[in-house]
PDB file of N, CA and C in Angstrom:
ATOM      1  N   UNK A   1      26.965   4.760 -12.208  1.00  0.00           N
ATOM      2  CA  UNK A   1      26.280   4.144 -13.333  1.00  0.00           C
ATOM      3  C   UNK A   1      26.962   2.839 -13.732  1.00  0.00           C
ATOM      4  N   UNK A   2      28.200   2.944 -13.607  1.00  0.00           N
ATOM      5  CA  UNK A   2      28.975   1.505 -13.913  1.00  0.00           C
ATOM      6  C   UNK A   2      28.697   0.684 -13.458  1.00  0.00           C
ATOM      7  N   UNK A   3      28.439   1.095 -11.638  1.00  0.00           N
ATOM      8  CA  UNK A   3      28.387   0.184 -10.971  1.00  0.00           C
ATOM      9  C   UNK A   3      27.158  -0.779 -10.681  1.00  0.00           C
ATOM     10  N   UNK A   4      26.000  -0.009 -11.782  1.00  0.00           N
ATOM     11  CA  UNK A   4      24.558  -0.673 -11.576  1.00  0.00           C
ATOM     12  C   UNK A   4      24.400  -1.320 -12.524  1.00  0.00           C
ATOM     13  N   UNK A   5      25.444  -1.085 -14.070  1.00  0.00           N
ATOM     14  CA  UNK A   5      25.205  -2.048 -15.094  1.00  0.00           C
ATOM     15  C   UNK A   5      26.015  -3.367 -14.925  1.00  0.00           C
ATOM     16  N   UNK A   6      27.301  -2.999 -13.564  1.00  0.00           N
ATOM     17  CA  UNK A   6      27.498  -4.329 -13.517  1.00  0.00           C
ATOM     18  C   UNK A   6      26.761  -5.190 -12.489  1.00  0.00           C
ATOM     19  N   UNK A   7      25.900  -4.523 -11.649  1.00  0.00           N
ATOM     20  CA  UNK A   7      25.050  -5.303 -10.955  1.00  0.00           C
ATOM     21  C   UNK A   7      23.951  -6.350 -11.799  1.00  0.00           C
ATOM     22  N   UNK A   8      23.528  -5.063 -13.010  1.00  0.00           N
ATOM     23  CA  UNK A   8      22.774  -5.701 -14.096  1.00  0.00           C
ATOM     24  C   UNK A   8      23.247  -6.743 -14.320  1.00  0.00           C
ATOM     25  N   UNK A   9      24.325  -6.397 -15.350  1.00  0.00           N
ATOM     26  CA  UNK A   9      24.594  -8.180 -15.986  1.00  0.00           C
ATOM     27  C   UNK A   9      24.926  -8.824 -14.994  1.00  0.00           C
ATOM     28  N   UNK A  10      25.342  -8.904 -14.029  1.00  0.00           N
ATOM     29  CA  UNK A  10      24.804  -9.999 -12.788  1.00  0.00           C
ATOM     30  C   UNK A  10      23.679 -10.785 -12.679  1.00  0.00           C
ATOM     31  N   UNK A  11      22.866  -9.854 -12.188  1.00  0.00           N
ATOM     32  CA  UNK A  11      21.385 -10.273 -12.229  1.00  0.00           C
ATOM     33  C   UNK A  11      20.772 -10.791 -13.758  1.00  0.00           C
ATOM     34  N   UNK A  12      20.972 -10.382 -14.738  1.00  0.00           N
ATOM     35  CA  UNK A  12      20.233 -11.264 -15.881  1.00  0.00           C
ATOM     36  C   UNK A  12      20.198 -12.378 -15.818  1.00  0.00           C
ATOM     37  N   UNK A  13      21.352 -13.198 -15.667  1.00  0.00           N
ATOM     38  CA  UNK A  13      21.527 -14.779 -15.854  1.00  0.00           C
ATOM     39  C   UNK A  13      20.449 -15.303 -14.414  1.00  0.00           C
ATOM     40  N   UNK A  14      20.505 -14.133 -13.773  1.00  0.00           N
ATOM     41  CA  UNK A  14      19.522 -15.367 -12.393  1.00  0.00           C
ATOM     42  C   UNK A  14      17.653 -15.036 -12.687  1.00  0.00           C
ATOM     43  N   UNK A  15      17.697 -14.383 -13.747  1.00  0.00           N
ATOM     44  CA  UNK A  15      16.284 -14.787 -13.942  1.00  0.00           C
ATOM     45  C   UNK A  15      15.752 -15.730 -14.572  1.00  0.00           C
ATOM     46  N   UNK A  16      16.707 -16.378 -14.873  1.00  0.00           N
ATOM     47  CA  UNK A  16      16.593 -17.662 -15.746  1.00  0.00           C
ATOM     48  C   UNK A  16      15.893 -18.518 -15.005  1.00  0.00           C
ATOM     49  N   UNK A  17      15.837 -18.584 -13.360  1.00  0.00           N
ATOM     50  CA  UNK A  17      15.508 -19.394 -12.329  1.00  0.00           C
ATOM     51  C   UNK A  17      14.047 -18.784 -11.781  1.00  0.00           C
ATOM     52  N   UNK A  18      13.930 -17.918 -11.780  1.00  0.00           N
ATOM     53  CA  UNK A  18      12.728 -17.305 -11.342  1.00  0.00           C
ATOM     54  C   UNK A  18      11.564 -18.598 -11.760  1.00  0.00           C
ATOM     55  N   UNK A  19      11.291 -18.801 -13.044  1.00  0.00           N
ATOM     56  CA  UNK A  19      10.112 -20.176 -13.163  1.00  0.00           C
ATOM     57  C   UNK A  19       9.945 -21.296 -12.134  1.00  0.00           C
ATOM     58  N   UNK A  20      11.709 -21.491 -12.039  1.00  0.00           N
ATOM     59  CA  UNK A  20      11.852 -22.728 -11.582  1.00  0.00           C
ATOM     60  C   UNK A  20      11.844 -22.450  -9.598  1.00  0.00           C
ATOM     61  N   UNK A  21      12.338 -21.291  -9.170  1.00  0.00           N
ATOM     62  CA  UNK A  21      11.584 -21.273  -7.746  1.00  0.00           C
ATOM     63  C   UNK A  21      10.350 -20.793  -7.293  1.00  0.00           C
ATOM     64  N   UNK A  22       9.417 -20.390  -8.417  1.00  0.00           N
ATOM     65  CA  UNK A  22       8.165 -20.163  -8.195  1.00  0.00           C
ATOM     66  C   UNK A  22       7.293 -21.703  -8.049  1.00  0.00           C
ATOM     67  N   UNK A  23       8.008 -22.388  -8.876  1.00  0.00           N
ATOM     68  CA  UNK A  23       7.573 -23.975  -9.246  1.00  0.00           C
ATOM     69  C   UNK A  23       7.389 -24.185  -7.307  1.00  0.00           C
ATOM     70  N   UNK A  24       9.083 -24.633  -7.171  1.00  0.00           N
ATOM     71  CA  UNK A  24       9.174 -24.846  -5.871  1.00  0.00           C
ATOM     72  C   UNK A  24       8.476 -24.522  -4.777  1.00  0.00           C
ATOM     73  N   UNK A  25       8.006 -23.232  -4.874  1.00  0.00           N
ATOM     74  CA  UNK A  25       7.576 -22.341  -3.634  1.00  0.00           C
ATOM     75  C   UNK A  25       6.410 -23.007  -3.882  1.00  0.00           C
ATOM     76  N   UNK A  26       5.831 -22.785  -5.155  1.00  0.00           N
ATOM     77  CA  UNK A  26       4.415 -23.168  -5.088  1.00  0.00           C
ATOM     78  C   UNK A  26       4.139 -24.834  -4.861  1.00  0.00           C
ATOM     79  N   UNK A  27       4.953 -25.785  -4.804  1.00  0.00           N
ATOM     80  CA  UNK A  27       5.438 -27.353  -4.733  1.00  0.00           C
ATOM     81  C   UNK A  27       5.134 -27.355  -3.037  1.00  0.00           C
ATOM     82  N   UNK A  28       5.789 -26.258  -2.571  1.00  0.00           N
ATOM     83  CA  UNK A  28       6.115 -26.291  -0.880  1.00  0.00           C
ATOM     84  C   UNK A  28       4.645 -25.689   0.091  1.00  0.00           C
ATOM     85  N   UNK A  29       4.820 -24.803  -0.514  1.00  0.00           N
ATOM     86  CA  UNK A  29       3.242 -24.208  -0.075  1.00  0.00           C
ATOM     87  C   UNK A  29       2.507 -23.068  -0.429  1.00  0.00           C
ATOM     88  N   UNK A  30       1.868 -23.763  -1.942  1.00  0.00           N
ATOM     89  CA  UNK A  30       1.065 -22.992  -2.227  1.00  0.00           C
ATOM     90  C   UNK A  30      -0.072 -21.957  -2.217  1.00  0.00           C
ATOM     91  N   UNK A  31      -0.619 -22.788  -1.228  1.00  0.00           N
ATOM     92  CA  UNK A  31      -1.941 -21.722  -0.423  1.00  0.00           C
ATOM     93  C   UNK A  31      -1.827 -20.763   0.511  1.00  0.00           C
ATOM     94  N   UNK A  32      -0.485 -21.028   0.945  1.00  0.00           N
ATOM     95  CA  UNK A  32       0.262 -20.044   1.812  1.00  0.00           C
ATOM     96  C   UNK A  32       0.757 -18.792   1.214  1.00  0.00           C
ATOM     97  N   UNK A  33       1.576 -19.264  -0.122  1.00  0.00           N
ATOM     98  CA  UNK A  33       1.650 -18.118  -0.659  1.00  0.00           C
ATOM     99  C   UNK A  33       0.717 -17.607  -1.253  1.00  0.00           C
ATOM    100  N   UNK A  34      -0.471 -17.630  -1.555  1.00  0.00           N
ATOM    101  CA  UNK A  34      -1.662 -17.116  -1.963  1.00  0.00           C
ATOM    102  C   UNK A  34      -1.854 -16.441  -1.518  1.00  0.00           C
ATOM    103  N   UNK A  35      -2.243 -16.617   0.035  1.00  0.00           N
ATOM    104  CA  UNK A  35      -2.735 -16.186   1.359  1.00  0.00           C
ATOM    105  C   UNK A  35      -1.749 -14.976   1.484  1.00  0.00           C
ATOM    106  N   UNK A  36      -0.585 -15.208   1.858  1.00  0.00           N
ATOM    107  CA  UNK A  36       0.422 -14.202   2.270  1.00  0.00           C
ATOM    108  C   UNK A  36       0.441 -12.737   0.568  1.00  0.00           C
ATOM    109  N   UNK A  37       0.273 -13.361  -0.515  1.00  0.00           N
ATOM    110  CA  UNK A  37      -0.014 -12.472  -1.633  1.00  0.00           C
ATOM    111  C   UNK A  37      -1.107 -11.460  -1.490  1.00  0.00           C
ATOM    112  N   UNK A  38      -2.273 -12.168  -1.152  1.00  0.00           N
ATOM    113  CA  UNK A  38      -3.373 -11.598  -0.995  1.00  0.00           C
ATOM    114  C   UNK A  38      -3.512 -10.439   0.284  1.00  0.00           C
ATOM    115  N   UNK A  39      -2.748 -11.307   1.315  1.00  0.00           N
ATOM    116  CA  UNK A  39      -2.689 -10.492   2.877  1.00  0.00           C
ATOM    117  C   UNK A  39      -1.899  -9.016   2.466  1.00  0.00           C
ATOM    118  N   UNK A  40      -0.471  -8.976   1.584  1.00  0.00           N
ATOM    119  CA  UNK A  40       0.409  -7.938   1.086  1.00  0.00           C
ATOM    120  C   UNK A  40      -0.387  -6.838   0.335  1.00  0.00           C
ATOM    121  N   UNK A  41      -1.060  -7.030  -0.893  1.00  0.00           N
ATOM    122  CA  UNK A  41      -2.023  -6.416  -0.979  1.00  0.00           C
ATOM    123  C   UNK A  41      -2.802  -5.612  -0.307  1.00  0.00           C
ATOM    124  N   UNK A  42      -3.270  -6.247   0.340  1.00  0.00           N
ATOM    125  CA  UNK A  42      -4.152  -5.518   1.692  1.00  0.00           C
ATOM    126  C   UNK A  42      -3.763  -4.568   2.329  1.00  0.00           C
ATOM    127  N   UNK A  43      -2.651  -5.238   3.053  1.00  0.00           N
ATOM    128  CA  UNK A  43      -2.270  -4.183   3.669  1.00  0.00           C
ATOM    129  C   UNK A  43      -1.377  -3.003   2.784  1.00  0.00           C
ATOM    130  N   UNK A  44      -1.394  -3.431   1.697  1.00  0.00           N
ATOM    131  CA  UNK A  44      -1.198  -2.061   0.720  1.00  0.00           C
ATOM    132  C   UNK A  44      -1.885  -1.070   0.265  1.00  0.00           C
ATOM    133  N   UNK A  45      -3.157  -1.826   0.530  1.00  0.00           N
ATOM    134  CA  UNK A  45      -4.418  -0.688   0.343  1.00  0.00           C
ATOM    135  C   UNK A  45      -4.579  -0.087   1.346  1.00  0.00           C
ATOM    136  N   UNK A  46      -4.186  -0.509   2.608  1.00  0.00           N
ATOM    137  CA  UNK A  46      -4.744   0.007   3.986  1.00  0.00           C
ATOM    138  C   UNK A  46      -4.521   1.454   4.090  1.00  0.00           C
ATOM    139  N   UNK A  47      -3.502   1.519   3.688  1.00  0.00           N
ATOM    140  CA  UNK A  47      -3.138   2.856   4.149  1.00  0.00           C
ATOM    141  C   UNK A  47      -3.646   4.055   3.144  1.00  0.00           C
ATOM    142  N   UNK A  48      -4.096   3.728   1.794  1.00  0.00           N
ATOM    143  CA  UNK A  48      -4.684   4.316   0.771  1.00  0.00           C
ATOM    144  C   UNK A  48      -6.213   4.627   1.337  1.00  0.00           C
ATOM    145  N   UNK A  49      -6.560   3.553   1.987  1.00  0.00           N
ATOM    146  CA  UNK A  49      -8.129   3.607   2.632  1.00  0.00           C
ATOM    147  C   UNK A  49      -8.507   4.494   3.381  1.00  0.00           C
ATOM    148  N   UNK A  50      -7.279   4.594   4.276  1.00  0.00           N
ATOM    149  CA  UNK A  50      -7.094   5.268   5.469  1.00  0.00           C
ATOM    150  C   UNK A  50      -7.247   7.084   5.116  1.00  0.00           C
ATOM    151  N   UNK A  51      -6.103   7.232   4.322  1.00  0.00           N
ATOM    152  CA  UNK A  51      -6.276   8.019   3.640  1.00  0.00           C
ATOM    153  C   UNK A  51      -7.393   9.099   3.549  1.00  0.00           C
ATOM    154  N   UNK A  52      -8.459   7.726   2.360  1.00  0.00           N
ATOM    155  CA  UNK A  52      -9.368   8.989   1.749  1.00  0.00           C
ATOM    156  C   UNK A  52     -10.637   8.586   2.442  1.00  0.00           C
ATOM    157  N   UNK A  53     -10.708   7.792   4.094  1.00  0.00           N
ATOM    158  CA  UNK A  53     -11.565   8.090   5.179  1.00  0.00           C
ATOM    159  C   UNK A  53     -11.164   9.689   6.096  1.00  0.00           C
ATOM    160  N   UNK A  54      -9.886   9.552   6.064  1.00  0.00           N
ATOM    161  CA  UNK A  54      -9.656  10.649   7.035  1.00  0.00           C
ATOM    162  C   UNK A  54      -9.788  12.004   6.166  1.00  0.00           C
ATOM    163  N   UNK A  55      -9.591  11.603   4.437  1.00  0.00           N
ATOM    164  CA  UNK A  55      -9.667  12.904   3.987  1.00  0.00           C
ATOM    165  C   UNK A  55     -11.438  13.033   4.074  1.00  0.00           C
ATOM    166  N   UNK A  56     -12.114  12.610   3.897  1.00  0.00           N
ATOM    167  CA  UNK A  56     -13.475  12.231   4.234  1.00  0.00           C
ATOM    168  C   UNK A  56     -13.821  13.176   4.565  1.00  0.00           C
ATOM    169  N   UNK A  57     -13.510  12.807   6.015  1.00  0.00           N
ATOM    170  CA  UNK A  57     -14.145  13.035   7.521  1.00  0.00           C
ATOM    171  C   UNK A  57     -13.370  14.799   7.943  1.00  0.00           C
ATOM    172  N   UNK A  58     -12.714  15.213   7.589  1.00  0.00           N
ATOM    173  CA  UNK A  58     -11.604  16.251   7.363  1.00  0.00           C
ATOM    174  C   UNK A  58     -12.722  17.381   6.312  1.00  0.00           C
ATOM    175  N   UNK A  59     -13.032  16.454   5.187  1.00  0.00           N
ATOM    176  CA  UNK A  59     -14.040  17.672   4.436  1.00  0.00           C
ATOM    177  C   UNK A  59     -15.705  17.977   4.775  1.00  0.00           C
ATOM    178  N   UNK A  60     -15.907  16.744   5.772  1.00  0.00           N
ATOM    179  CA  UNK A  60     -16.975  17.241   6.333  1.00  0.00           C
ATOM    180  C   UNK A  60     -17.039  17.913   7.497  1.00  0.00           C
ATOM    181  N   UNK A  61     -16.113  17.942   8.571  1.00  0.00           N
ATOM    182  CA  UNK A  61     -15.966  18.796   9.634  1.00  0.00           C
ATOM    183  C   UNK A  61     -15.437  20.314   8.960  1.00  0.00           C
ATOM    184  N   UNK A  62     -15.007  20.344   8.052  1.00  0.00           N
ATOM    185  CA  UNK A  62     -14.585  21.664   7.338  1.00  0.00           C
ATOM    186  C   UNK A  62     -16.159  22.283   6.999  1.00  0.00           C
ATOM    187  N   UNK A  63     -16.852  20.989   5.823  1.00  0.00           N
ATOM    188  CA  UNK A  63     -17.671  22.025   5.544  1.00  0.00           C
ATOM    189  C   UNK A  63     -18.790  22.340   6.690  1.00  0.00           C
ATOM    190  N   UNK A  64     -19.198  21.205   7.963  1.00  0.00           N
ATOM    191  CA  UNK A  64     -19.810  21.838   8.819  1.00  0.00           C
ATOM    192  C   UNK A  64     -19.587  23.026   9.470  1.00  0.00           C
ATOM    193  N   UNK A  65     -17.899  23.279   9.740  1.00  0.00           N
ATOM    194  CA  UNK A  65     -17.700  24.588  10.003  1.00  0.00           C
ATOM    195  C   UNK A  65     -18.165  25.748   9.575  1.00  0.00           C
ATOM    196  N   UNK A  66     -18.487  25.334   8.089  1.00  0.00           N
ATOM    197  CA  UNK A  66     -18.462  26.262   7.263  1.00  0.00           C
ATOM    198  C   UNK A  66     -19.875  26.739   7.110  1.00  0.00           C
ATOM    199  N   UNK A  67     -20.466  26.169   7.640  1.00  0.00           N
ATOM    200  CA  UNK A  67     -22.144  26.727   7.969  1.00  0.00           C
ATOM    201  C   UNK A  67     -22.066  27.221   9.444  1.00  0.00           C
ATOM    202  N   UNK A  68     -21.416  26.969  10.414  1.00  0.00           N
ATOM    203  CA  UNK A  68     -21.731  27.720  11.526  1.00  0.00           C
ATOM    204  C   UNK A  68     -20.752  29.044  11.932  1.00  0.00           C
ATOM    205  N   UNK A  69     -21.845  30.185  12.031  1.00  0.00           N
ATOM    206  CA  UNK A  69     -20.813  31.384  12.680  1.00  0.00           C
ATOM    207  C   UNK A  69     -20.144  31.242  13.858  1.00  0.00           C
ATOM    208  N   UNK A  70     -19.569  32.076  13.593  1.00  0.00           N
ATOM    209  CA  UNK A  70     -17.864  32.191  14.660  1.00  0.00           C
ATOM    210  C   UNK A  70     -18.870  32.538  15.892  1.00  0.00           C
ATOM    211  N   UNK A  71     -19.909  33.253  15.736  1.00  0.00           N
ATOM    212  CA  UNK A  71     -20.611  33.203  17.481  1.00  0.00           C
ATOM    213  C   UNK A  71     -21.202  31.835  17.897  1.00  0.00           C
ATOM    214  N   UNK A  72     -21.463  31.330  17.094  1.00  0.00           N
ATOM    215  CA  UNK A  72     -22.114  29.775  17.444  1.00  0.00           C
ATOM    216  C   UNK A  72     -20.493  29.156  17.868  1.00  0.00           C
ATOM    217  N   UNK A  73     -19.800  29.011  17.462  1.00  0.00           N
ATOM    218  CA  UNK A  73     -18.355  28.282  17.742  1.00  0.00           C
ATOM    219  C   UNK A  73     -17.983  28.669  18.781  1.00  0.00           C
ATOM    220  N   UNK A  74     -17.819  30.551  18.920  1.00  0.00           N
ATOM    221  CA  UNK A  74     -17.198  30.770  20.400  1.00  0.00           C
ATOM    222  C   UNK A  74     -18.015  30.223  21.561  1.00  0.00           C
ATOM    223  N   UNK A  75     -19.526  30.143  21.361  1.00  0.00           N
ATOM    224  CA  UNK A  75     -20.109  30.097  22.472  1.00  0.00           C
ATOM    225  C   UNK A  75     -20.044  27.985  22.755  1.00  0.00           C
ATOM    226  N   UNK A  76     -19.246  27.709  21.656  1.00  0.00           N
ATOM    227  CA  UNK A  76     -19.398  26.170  22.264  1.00  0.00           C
ATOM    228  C   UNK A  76     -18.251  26.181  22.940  1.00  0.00           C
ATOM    229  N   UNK A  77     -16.997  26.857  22.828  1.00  0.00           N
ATOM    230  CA  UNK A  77     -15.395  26.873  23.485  1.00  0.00           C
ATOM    231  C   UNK A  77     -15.921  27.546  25.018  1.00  0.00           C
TER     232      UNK A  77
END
């Protein structure tokens, strides 16, 4: 615990700069970082998407199962 409040007061004084290299970044290349913001995102959803397609597709092969008897199933194996 000591050792994260002295990381803390470390770090306070450098947020003082945060305005001033967002300035910069955005001075250097702005549309890039847009782009690359927007792209991060994305692929942050991707895997959320992914998700609740496969959970989807998972509750409809369940519930189709769930209408056909075990003799209809054995006779497709």
């Amino acid at each position: 615990m000591i050792k994260f409040a002295s990381k803390l007061r470390k770090l306070l004084p450098q947020l003082a700069y945060i305005p001033q290299t967002l300035k910069l970044v955005w001075t250097a290349a702005g549309y890039w970082t847009v782009t690359w913001a927007v792209l991060v995102v994305l692929l942050g959803i991707l895997p959320v998407a992914q998700v609740y397609l496969f959970k989807t597709a998972i509750d409809s092969f369940v519930a189709v199962l769930g209408t056909v008897s075990t003799q209809q199933i054995s006779g497709l194996l």
